[in-house]
C-alpha atoms as a PDB file:
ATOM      1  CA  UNK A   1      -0.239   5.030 -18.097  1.00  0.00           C
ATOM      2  CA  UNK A   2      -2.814   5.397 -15.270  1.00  0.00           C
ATOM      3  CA  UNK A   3      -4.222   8.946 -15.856  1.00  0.00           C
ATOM      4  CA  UNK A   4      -5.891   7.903 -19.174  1.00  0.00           C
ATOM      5  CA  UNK A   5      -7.783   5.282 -17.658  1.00  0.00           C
ATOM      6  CA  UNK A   6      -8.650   7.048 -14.764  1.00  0.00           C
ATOM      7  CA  UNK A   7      -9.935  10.141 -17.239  1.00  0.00           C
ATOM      8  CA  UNK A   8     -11.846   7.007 -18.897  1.00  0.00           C
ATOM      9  CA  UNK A   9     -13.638   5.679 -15.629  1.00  0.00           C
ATOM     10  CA  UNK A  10     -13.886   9.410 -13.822  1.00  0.00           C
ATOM     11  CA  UNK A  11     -17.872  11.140 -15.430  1.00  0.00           C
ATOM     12  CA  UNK A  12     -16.842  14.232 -15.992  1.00  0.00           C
ATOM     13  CA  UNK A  13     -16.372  16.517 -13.081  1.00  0.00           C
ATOM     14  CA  UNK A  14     -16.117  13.916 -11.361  1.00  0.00           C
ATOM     15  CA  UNK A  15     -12.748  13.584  -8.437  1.00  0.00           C
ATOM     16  CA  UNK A  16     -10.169  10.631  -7.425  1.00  0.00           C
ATOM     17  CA  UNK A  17      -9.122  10.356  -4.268  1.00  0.00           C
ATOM     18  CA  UNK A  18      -5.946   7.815  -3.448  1.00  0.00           C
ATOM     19  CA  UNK A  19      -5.745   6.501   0.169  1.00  0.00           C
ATOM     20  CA  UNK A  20      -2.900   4.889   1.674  1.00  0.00           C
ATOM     21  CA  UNK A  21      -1.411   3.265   4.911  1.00  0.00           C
ATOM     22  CA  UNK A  22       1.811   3.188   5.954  1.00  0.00           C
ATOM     23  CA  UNK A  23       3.286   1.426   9.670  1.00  0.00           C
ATOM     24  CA  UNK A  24       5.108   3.780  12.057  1.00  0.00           C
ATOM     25  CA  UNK A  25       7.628   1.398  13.081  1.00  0.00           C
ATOM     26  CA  UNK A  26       9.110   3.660  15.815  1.00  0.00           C
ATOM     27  CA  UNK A  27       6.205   1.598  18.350  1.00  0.00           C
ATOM     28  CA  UNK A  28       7.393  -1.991  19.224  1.00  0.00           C
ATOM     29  CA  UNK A  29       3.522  -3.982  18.314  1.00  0.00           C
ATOM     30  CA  UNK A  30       4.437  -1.996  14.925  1.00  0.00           C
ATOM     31  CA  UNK A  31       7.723  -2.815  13.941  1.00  0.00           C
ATOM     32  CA  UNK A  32       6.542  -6.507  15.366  1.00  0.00           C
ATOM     33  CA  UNK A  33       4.044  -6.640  12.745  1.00  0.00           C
ATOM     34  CA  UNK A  34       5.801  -5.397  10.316  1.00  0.00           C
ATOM     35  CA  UNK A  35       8.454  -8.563  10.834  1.00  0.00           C
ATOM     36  CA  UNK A  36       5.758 -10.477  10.905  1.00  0.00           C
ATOM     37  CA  UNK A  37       4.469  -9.578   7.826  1.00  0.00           C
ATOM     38  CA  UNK A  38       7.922  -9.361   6.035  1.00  0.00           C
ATOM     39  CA  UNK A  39       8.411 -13.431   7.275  1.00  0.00           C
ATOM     40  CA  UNK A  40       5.248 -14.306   5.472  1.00  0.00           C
ATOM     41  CA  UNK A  41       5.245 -11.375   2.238  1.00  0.00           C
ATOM     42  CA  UNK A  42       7.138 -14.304   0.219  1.00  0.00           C
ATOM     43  CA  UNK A  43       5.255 -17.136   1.067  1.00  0.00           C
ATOM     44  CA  UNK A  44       1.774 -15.380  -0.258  1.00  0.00           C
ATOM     45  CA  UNK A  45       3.153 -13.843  -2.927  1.00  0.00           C
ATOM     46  CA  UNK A  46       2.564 -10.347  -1.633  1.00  0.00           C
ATOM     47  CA  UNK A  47       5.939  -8.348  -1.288  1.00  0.00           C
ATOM     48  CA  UNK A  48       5.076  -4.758  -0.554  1.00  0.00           C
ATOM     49  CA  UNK A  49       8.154  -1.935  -0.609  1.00  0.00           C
ATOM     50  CA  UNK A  50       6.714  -0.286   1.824  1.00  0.00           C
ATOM     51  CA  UNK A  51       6.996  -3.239   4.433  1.00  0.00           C
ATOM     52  CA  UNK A  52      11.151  -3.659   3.378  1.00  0.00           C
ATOM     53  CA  UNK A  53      12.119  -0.086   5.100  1.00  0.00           C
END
């Protein structure tokens, strides 16, 4: 699992933070790039669950 390497890497006392994006699609440019993103996912290799709702 994660948490034990995270304990591992972490000095003590010390905090993680996660950070994360995710598209509003309700704005046309948005849901644009996220079909345009979703046309070429496959084709790098990338395929991200977030960009398939």
């Amino acid at each position: 699992m994660a948490h034990p390497e995270m304990a591992r890497l972490l000095r003590p006392g010390g905090v993680l933070t996660a950070i994360w994006n995710d598209r509003d699609k309700a704005t046309a440019w948005a849901a644009e790039l996220s079909r345009l993103i979703a046309t070429h996912q496959h084709a790098s290799g990338r395929c991200a669950e977030l960009d398939k709702t």
